[in-house]
C-alpha atoms as a PDB file:
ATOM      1  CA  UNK A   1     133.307  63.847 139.130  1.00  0.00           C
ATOM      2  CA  UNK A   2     130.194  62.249 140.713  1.00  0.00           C
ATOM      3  CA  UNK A   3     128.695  65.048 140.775  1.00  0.00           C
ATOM      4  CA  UNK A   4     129.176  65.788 137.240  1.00  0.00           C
ATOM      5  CA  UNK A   5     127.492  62.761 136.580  1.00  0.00           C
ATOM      6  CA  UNK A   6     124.293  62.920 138.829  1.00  0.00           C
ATOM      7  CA  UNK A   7     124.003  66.590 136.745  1.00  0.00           C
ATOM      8  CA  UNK A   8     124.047  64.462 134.053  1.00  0.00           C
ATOM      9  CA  UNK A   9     121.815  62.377 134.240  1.00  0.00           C
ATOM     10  CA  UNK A  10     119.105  64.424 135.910  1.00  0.00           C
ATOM     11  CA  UNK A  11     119.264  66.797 133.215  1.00  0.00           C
ATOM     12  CA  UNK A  12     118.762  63.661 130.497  1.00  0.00           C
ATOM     13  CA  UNK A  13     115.270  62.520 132.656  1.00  0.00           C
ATOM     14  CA  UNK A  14     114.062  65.947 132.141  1.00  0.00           C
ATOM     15  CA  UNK A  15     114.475  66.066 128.387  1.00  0.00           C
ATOM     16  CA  UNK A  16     112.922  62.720 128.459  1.00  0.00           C
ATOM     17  CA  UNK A  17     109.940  63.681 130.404  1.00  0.00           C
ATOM     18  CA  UNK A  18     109.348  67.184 128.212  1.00  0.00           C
ATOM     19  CA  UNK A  19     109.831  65.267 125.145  1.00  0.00           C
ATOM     20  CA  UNK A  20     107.179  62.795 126.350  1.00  0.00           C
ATOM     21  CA  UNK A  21     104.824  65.126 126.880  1.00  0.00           C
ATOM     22  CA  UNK A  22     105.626  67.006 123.972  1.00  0.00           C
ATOM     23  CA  UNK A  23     104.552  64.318 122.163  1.00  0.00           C
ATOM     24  CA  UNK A  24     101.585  63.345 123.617  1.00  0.00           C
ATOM     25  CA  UNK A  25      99.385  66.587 123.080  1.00  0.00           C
ATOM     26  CA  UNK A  26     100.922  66.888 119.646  1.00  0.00           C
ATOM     27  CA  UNK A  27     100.458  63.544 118.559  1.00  0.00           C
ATOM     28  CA  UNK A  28      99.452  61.115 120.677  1.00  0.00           C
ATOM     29  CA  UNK A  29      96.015  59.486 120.589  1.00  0.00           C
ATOM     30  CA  UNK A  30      94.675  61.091 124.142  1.00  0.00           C
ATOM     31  CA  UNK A  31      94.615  64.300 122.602  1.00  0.00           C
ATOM     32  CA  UNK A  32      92.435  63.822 119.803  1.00  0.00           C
ATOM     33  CA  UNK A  33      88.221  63.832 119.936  1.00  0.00           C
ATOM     34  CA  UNK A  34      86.688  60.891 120.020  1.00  0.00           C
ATOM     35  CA  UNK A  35      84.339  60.333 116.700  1.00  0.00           C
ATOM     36  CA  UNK A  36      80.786  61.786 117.129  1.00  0.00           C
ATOM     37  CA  UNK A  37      77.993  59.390 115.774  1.00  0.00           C
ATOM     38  CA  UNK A  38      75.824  60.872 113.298  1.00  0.00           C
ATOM     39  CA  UNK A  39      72.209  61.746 114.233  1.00  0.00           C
ATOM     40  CA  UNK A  40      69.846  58.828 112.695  1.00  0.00           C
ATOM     41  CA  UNK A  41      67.781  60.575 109.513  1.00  0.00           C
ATOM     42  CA  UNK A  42      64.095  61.066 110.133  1.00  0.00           C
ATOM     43  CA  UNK A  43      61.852  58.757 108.264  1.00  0.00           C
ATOM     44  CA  UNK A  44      60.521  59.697 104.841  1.00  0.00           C
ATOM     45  CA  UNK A  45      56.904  61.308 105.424  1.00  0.00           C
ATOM     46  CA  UNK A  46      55.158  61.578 101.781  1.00  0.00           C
ATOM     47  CA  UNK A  47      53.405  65.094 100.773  1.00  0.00           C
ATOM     48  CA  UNK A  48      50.332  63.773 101.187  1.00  0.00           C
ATOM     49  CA  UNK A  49      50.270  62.449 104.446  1.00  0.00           C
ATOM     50  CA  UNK A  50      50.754  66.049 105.495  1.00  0.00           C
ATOM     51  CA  UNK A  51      47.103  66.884 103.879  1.00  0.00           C
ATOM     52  CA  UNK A  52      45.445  64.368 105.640  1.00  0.00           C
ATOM     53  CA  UNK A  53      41.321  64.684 104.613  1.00  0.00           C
ATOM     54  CA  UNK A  54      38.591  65.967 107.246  1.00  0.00           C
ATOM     55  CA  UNK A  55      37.484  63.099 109.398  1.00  0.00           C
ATOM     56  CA  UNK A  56      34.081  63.555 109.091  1.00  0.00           C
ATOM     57  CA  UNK A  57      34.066  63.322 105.018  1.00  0.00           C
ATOM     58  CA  UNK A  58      31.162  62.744 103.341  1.00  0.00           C
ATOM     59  CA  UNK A  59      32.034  60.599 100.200  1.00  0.00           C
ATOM     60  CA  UNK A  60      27.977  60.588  98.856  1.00  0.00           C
ATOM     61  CA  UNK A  61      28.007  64.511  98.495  1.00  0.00           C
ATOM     62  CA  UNK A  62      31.322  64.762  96.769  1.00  0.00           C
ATOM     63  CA  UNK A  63      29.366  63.001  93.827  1.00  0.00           C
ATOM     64  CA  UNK A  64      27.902  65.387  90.978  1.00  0.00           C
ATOM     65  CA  UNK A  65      29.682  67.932  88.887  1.00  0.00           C
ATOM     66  CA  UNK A  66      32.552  69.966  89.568  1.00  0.00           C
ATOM     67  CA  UNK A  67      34.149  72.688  87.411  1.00  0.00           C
ATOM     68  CA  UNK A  68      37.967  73.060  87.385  1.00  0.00           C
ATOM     69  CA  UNK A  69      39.442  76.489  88.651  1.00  0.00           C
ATOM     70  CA  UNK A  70      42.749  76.475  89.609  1.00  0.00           C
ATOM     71  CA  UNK A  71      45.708  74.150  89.589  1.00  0.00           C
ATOM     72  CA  UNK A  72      49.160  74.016  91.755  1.00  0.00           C
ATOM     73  CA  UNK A  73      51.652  71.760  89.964  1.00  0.00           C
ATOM     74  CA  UNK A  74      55.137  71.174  89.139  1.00  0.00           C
ATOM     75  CA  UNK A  75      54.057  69.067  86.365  1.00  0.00           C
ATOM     76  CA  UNK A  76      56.476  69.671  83.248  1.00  0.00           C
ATOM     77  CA  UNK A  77      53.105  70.016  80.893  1.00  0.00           C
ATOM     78  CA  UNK A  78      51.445  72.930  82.776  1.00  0.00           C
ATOM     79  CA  UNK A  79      54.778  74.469  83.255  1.00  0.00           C
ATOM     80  CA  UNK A  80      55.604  74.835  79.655  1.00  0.00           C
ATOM     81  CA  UNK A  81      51.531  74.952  78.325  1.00  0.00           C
ATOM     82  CA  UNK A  82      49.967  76.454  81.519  1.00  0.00           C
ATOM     83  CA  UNK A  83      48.502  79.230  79.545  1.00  0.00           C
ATOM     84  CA  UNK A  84      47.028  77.631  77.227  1.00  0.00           C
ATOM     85  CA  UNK A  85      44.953  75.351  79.372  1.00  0.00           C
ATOM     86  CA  UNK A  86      41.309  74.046  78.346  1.00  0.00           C
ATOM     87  CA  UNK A  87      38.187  74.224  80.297  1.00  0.00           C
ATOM     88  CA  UNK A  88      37.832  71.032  82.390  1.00  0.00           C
ATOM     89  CA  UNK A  89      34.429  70.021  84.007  1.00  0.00           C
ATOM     90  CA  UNK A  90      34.936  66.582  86.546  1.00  0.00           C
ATOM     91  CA  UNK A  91      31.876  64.240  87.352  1.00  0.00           C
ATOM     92  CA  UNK A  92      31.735  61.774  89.951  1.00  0.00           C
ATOM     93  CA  UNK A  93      29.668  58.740  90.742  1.00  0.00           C
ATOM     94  CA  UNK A  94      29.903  56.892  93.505  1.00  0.00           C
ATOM     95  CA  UNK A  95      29.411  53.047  93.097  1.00  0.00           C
ATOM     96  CA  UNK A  96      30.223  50.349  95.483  1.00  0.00           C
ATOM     97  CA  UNK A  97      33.887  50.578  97.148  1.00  0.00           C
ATOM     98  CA  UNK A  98      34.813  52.405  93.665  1.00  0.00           C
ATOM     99  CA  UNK A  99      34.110  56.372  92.374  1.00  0.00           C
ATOM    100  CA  UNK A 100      33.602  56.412  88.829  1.00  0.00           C
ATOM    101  CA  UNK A 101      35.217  59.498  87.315  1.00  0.00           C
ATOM    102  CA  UNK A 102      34.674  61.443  84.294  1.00  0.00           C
ATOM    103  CA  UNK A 103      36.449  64.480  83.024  1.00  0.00           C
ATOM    104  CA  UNK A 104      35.775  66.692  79.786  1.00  0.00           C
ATOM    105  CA  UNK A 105      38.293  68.834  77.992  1.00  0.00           C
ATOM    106  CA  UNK A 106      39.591  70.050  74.940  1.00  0.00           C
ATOM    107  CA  UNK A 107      41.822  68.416  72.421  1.00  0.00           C
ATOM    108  CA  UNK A 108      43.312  69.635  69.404  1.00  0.00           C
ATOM    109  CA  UNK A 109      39.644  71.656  69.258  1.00  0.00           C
ATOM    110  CA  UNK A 110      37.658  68.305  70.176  1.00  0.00           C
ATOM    111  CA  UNK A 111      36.152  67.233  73.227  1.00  0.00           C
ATOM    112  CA  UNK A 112      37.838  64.511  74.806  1.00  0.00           C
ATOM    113  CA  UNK A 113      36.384  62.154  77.942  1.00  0.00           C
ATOM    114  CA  UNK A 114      38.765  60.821  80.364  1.00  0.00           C
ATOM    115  CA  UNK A 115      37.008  57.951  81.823  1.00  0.00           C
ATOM    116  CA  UNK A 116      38.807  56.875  85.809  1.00  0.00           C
ATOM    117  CA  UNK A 117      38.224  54.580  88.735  1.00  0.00           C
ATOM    118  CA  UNK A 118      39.047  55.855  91.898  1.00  0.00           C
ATOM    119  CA  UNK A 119      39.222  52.995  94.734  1.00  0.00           C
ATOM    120  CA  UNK A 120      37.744  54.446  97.972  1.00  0.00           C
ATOM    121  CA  UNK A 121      40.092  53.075 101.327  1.00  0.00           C
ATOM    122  CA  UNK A 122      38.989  52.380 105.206  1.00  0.00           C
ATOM    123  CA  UNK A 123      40.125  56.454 105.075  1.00  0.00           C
ATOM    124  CA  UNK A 124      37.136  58.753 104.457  1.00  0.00           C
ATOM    125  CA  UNK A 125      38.168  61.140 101.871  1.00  0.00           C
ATOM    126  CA  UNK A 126      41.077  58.817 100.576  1.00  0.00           C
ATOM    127  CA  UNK A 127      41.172  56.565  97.346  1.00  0.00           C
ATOM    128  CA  UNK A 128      43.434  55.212  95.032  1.00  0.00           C
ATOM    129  CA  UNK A 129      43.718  55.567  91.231  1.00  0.00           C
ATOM    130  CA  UNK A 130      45.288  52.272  90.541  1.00  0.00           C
ATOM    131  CA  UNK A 131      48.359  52.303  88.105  1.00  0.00           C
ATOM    132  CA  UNK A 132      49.820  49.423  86.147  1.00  0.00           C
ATOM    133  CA  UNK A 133      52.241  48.911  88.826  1.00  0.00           C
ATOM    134  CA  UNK A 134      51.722  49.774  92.675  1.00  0.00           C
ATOM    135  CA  UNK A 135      54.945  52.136  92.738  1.00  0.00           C
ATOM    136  CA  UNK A 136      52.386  54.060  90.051  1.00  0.00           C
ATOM    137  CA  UNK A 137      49.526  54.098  91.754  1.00  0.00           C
ATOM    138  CA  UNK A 138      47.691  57.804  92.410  1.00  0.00           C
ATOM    139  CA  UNK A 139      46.921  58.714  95.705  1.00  0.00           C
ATOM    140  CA  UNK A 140      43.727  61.335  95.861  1.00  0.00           C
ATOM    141  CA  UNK A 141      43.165  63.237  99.436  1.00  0.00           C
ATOM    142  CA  UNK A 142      40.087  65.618  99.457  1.00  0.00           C
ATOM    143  CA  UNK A 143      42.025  68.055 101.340  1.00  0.00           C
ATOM    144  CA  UNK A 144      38.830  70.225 101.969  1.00  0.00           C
ATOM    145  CA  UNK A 145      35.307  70.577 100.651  1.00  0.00           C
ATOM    146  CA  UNK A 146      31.780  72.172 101.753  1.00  0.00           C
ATOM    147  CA  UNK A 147      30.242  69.831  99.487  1.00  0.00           C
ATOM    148  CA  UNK A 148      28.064  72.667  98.109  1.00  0.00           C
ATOM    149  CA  UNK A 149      30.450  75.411  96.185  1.00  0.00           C
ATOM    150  CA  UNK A 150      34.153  74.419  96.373  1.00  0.00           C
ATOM    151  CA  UNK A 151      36.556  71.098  96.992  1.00  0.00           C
ATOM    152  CA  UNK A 152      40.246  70.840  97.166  1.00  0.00           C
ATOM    153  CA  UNK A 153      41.716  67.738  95.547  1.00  0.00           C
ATOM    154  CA  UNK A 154      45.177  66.645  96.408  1.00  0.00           C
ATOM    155  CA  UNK A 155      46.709  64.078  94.366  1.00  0.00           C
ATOM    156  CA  UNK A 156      50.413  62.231  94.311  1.00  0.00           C
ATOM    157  CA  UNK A 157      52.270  60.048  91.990  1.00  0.00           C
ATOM    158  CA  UNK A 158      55.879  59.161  92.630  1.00  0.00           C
ATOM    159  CA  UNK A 159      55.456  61.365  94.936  1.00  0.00           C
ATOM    160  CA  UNK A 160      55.034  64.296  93.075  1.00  0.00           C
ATOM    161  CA  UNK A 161      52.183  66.559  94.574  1.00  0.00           C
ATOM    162  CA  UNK A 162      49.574  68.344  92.399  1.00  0.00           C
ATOM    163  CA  UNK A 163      46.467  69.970  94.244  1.00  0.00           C
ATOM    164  CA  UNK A 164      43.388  71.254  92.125  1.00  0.00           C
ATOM    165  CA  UNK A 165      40.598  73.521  93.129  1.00  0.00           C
ATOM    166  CA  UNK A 166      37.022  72.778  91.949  1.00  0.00           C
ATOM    167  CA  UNK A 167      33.907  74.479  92.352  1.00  0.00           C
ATOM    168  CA  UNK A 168      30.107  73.503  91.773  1.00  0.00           C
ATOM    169  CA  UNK A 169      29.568  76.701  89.636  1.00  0.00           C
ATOM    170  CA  UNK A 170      31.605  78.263  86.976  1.00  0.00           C
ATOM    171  CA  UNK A 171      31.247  81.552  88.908  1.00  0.00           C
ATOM    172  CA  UNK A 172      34.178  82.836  90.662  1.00  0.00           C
ATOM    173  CA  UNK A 173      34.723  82.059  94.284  1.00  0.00           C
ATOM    174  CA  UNK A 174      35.609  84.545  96.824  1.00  0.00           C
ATOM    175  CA  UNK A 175      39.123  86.046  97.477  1.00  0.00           C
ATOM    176  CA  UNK A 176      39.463  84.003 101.153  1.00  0.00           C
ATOM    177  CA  UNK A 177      38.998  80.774  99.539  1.00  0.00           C
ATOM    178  CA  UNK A 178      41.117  81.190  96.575  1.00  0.00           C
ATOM    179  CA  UNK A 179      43.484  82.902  99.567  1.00  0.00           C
ATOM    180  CA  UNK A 180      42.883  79.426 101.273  1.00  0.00           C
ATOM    181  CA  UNK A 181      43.645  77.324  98.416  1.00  0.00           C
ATOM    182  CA  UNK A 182      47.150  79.243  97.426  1.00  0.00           C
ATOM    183  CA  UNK A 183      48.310  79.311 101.345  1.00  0.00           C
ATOM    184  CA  UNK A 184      47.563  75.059 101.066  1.00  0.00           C
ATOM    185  CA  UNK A 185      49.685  75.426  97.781  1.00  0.00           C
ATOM    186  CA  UNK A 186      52.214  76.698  99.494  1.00  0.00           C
ATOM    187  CA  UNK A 187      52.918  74.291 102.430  1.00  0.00           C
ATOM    188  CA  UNK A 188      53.320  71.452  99.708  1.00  0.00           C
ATOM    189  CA  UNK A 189      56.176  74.119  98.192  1.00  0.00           C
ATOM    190  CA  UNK A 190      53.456  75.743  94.792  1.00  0.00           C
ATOM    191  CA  UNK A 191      53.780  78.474  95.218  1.00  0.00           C
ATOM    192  CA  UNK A 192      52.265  81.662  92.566  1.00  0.00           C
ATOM    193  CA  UNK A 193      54.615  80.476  90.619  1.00  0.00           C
ATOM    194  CA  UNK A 194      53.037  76.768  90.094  1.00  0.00           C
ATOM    195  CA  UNK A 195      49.622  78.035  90.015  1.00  0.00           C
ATOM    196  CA  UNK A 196      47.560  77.658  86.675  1.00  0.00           C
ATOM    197  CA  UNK A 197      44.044  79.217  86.574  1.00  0.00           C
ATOM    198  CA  UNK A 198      41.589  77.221  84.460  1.00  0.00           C
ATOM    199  CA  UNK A 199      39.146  78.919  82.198  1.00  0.00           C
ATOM    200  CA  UNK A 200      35.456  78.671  82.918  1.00  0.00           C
ATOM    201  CA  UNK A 201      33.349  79.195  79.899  1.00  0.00           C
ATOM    202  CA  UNK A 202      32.775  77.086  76.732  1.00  0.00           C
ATOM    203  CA  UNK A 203      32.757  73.398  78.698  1.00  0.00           C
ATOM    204  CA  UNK A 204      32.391  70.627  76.714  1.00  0.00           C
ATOM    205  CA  UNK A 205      28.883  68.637  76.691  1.00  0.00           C
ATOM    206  CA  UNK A 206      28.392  65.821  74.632  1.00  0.00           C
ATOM    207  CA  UNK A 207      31.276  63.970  73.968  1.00  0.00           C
ATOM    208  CA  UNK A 208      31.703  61.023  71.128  1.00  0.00           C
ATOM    209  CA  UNK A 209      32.176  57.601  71.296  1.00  0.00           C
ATOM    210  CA  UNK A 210      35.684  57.695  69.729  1.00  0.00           C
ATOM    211  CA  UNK A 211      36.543  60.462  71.983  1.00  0.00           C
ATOM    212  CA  UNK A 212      36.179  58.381  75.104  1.00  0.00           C
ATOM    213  CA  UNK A 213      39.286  57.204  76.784  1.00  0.00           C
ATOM    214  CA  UNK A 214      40.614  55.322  80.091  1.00  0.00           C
ATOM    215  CA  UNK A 215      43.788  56.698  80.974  1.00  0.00           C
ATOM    216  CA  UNK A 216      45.763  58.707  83.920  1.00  0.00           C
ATOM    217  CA  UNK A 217      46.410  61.945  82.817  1.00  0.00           C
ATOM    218  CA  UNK A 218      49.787  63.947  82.550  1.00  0.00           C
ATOM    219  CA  UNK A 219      48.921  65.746  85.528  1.00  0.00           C
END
């Protein structure tokens, strides 16, 4: 009978122990993976930062007048008027810390004048159209320029990106640099379709008094 008993009770540890571990890599908590800690996000870098201007910009020869060829832009008016775009000529004088800026185009079949100050900063090549807020502030970049026959503007507002090609001349400038231009368009994600080719005949000259305004414009 004592044996019966000792049977007994060894077979009763060994359900105990298989039911213990059993439980333990269905259930129990040293089965399951600890919790991974999500990788920290990478700081915000704005679109322009990544078009940083030439170090060795010359701010004197930027000033003069430059003819508007091309435009890369997500802005909602180009998208949904892009092809019917005026001719746009851009002058710039350069006074003090501050570039005066004037640019001519068409309105309702009138010449309008667009009258800016851009604030030049310790960055050659970098200034600042001032908003009525500092959240609205432009940033301008000359992304690239010879000075002589072509400049690449960049310019961001809430940081949306738009990037403009100018040239001294309203003749046509050569396949590599309008190749240049679109590959730049491209790294700030314009591509073909967000680019918007400016006319360049019938540029507006003498512009009336009424006609002159100080504003920012859509794009």
């Amino acid at each position: 009978m004592a044996r019966v008993w000792v049977f007994a009770l060894k077979v009763a540890v060994l359900s105990a122990l298989c039911l213990w571990g059993v439980t333990e890599a269905v259930g129990g908590a040293v089965s399951r993976p600890r919790p991974q800690r999500r990788p920290s996000k990478k700081p915000k870098v704005d679109p322009i930062d990544l078009t940083p201007p030439p170090q060795n910009i010359n701010i004197q020869q930027m000033t003069g007048t430059w003819y508007l060829l091309n435009v890369a832009s997500k802005c909602s008016h180009l998208i949904n008027h892009g092809t019917k775009v005026e001719p746009t000529v851009m002058t710039l004088t350069l006074q003090d810390q501050t570039m005066l800026v004037s640019t001519k185009t068409r309105h309702n079949h009138q010449c309008w004048e667009i009258l800016q100050m851009y604030t030049r900063t310790p960055t050659p090549g970098r200034m600042t159209l001032k908003g009525a807020r500092p959240e609205l502030n432009t940033e301008i970049v000359i992304a690239e320029t010879d000075y002589s026959s072509y400049a690449i503007i960049s310019y961001q507002k809430q940081g949306k990106m738009t990037t403009k090609l100018y040239s001294r001349t309203v003749d046509k400038l050569s396949e590599p640099m309008l190749t240049k231009f679109e590959k730049l368009a491209e790294k700030q994600s314009l591509g073909l379709a967000f680019l918007f080719p400016f006319p360049t005949y019938s540029h507006c000259g003498e512009v009336d008094q009424d006609h002159k305004i100080n504003c920012i414009p859509t794009c």
